[in-house]
N, C-alpha and C. Protein backbone atom coordinates (compact mmCIF):
# COMPACT_ATOMS: atom_id res chain seq x y z
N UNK A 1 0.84 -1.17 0.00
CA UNK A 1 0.00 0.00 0.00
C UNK A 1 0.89 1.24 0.00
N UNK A 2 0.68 2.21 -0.88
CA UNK A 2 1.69 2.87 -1.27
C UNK A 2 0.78 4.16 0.40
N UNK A 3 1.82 4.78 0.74
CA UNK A 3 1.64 6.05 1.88
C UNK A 3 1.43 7.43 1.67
N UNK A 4 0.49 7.77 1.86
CA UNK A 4 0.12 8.90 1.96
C UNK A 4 0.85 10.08 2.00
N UNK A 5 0.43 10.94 0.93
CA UNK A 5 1.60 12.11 0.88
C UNK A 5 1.04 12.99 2.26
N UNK A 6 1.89 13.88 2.48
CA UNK A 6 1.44 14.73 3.57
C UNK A 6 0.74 15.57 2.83
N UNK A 7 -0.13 16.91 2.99
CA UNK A 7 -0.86 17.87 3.06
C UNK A 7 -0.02 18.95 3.09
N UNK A 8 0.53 19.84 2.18
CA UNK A 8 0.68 20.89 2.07
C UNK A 8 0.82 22.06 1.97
N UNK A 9 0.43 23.32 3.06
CA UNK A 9 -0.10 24.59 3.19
C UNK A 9 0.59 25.61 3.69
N UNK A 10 0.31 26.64 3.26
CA UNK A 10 1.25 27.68 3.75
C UNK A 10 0.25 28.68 3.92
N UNK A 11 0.91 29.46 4.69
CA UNK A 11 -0.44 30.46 5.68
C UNK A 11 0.54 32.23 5.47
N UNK A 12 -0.12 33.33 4.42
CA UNK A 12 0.57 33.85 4.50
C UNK A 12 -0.33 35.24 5.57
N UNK A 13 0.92 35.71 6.05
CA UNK A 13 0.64 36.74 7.24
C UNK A 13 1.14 38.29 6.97
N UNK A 14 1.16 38.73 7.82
CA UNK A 14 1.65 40.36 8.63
C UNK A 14 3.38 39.62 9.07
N UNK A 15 3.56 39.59 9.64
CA UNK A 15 4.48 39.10 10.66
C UNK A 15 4.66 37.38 11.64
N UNK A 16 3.79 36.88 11.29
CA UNK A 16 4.05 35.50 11.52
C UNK A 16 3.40 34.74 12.79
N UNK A 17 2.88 35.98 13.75
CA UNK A 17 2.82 35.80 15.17
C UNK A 17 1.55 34.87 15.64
N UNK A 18 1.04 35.33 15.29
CA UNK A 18 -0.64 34.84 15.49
C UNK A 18 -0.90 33.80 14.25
N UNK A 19 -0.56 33.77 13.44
CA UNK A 19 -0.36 32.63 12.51
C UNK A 19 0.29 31.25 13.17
N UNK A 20 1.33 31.23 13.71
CA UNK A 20 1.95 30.42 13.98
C UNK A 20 1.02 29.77 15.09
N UNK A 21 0.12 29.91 15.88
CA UNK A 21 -0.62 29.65 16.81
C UNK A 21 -1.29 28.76 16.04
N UNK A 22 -2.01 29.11 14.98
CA UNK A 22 -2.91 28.36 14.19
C UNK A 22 -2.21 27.37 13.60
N UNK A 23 -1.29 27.68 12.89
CA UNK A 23 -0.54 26.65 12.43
C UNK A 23 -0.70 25.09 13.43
N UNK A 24 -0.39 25.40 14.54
CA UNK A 24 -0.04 24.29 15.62
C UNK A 24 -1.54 23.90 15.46
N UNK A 25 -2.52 24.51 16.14
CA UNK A 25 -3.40 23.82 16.26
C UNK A 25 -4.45 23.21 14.85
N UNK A 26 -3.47 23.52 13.96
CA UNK A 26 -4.22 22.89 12.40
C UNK A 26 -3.88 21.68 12.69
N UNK A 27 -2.98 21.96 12.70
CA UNK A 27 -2.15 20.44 12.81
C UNK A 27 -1.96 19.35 13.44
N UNK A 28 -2.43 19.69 14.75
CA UNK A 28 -2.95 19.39 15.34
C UNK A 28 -4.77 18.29 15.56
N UNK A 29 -5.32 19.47 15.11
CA UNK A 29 -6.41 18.90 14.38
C UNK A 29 -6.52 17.94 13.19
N UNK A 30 -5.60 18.12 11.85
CA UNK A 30 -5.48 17.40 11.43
C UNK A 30 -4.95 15.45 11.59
N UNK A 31 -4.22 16.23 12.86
CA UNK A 31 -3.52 14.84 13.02
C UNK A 31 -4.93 13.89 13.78
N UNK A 32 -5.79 14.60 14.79
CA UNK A 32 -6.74 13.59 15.43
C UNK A 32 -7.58 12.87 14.26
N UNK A 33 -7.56 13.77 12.96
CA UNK A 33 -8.54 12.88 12.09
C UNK A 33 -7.77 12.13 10.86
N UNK A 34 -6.48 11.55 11.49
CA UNK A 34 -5.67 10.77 10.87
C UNK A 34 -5.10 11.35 9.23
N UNK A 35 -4.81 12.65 9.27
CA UNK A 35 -3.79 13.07 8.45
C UNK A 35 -2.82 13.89 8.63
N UNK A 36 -1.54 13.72 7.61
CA UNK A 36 -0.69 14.33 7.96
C UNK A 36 -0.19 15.66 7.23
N UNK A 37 -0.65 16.99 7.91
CA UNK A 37 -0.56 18.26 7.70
C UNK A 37 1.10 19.00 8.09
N UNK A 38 1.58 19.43 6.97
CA UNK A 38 2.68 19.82 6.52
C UNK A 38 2.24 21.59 6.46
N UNK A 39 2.28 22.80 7.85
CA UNK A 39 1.63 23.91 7.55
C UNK A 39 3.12 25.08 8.32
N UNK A 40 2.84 26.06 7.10
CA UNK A 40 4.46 27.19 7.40
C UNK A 40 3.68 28.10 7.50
N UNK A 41 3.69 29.05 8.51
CA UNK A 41 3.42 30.41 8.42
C UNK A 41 4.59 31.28 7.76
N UNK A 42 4.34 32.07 6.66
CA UNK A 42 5.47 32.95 5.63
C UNK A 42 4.67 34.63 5.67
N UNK A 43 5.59 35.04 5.74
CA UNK A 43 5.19 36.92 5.64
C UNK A 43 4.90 37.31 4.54
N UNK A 44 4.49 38.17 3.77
CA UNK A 44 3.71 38.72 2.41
C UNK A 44 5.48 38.75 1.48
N UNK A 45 6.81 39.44 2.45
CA UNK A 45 7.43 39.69 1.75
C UNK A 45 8.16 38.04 1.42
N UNK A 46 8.25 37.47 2.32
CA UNK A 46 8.49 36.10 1.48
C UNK A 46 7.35 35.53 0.72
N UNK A 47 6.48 35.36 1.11
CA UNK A 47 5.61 35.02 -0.41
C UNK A 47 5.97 34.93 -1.43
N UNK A 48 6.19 36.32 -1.81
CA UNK A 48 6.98 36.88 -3.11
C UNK A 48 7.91 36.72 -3.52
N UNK A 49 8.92 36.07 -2.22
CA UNK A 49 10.17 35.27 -3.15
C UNK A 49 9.86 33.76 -3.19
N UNK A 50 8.37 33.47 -2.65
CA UNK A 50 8.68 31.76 -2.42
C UNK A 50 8.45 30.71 -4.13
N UNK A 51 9.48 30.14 -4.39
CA UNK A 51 9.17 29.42 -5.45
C UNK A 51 8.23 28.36 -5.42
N UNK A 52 7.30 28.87 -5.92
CA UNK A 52 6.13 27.72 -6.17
C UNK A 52 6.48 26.17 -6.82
N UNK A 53 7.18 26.44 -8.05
CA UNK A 53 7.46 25.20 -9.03
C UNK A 53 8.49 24.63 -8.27
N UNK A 54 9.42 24.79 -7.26
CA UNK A 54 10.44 24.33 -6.34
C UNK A 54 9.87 23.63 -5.34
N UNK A 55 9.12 24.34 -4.21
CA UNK A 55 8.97 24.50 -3.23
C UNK A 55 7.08 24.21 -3.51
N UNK A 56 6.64 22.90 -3.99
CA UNK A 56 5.17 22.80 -4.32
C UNK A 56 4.47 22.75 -2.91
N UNK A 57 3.44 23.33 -2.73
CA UNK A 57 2.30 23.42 -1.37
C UNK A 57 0.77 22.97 -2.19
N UNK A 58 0.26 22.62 -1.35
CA UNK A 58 -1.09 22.30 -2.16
C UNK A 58 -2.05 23.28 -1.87
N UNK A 59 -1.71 24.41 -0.56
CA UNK A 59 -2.58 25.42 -1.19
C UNK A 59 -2.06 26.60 0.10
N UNK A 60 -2.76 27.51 -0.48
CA UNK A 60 -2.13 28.74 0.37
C UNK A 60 -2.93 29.29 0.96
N UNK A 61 -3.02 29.81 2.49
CA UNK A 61 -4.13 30.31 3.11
C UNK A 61 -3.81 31.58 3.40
N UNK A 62 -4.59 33.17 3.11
CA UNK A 62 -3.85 34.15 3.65
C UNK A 62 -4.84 34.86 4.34
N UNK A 63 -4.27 35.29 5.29
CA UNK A 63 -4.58 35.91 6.54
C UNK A 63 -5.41 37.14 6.32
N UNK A 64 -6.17 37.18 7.40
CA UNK A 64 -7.28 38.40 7.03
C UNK A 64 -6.91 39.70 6.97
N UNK A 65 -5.53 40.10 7.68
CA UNK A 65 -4.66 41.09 7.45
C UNK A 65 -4.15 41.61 6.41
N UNK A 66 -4.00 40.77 5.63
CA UNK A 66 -3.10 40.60 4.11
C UNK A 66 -4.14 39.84 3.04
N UNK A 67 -5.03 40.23 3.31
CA UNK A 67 -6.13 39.42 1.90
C UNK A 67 -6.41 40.47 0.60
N UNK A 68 -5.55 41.71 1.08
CA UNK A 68 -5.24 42.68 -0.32
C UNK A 68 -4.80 42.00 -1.33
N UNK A 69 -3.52 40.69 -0.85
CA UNK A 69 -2.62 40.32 -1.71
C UNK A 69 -2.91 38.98 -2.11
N UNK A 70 -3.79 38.59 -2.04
CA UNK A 70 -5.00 37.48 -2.28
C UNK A 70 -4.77 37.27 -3.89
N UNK A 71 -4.57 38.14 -4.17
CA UNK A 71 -4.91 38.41 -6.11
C UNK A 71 -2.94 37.88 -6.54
N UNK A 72 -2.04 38.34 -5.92
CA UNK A 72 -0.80 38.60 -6.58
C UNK A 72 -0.44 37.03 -5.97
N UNK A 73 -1.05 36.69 -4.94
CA UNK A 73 -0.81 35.33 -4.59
C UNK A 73 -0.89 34.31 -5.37
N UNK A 74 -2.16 34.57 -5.82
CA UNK A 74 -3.18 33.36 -6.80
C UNK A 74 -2.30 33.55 -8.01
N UNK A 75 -1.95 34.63 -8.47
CA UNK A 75 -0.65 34.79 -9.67
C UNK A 75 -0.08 33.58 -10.05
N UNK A 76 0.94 33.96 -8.70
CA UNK A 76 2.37 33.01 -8.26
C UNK A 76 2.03 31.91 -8.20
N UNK A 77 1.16 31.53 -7.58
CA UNK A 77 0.85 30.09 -7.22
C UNK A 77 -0.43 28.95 -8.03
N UNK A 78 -1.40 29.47 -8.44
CA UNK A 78 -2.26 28.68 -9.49
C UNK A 78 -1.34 28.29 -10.40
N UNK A 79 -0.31 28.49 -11.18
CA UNK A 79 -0.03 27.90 -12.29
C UNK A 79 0.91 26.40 -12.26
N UNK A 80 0.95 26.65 -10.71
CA UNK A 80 1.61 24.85 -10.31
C UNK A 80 0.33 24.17 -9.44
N UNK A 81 -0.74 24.61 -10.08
CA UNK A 81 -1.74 23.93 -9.39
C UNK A 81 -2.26 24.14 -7.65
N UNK A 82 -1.89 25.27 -7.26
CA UNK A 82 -1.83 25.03 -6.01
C UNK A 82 -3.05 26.40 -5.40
N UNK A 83 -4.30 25.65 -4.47
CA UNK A 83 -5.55 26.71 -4.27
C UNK A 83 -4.93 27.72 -3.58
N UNK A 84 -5.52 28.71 -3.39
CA UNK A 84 -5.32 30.25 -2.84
C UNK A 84 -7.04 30.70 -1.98
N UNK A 85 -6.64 30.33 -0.94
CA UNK A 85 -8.21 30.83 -0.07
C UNK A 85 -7.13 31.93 0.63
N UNK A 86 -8.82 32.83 1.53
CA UNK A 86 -8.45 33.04 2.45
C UNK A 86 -9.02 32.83 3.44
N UNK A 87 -8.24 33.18 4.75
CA UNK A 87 -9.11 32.32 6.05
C UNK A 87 -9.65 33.59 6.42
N UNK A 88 -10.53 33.28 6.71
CA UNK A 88 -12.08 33.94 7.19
C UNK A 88 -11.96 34.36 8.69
N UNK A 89 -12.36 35.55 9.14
CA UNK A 89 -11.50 36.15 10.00
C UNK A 89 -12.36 35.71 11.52
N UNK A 90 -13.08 34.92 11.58
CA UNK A 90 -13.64 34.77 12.62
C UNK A 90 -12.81 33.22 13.04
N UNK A 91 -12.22 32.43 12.02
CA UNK A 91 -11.49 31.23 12.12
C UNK A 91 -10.38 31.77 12.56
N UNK A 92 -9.53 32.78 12.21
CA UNK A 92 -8.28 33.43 12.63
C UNK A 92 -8.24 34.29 14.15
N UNK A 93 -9.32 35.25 14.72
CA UNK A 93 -8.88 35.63 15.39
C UNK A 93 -9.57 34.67 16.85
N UNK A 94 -10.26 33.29 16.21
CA UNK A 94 -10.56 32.07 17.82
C UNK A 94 -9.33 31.44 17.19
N UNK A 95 -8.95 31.44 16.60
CA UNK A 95 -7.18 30.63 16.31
C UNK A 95 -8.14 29.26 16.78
N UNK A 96 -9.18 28.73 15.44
CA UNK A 96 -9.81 27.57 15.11
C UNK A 96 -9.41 26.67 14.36
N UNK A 97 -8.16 25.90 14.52
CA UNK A 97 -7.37 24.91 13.67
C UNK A 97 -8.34 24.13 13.23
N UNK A 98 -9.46 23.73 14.06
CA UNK A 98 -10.31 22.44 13.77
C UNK A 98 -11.57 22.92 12.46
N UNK A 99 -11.46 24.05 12.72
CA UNK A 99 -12.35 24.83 10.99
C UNK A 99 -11.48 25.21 10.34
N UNK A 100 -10.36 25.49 10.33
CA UNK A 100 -9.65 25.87 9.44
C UNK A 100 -9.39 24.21 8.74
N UNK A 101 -8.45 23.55 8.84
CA UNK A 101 -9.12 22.15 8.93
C UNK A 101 -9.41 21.84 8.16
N UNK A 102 -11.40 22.14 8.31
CA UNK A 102 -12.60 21.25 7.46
C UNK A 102 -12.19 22.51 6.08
N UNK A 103 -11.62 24.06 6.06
CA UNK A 103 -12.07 24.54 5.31
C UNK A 103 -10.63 24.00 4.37
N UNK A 104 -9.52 23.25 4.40
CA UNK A 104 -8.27 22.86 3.81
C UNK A 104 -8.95 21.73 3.33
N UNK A 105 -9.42 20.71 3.99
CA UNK A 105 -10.15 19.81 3.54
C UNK A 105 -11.32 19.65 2.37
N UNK A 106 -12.11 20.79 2.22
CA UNK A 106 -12.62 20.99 1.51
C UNK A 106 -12.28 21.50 -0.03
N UNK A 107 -11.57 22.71 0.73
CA UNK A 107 -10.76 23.13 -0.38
C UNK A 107 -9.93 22.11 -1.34
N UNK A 108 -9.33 21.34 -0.87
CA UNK A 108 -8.50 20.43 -1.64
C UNK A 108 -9.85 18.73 -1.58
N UNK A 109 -10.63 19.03 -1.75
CA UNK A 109 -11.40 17.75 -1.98
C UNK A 109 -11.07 16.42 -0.96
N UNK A 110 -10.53 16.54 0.10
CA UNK A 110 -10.12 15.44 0.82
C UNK A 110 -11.56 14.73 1.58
């Protein structure tokens, strides 16, 4: 039985701080419902250097702070296949890994 790739996401922010909270508890969450979530919190200005076609994520979540850049994101990153949401600011500021979660899950058809 061939193994399960991990789940790939990146969470882009302001500064990293309050992201990183979520991060844990995504992952967290993910892990009780038996998958394995691979999640980086990155700042707007790395974004912009992060190589997509290198460095593949299966989708990018950006922060309600930075959902200006929602558009320059989806740029960079749709053309290696990879979704562009953003997290919805009532999931971000209860730092709700377990909806953020169902909304990665969804997003990527799992």
């Amino acid at each position: 039985m061939a193994e399960k790739k991990p789940i790939k996401v990146l969470i882009v922010c302001a500064i990293g701080m309050s992201s990183s909270l979520l991060e844990s508890k995504t992952i967290e969450a993910a892990k009780t419902q038996g998958f394995d979530l691979e999640m980086h919190a990155i700042t707007t200005p790395d974004v912009g250097r992060y190589d997509f076609k290198e460095k593949y994520v299966d989708m990018v979540l950006v922060a309600p702070q930075v959902r200006y850049k929602r558009k320059s994101i989806t740029e960079m990153a749709s053309p290696y296949g990879t979704v562009v949401e953003n997290i919805e600011s009532v999931t971000y500021g209860m730092v709700d890994g377990e909806k953020l979660f169902e909304q990665i899950k969804e997003a990527l058809n799992l």
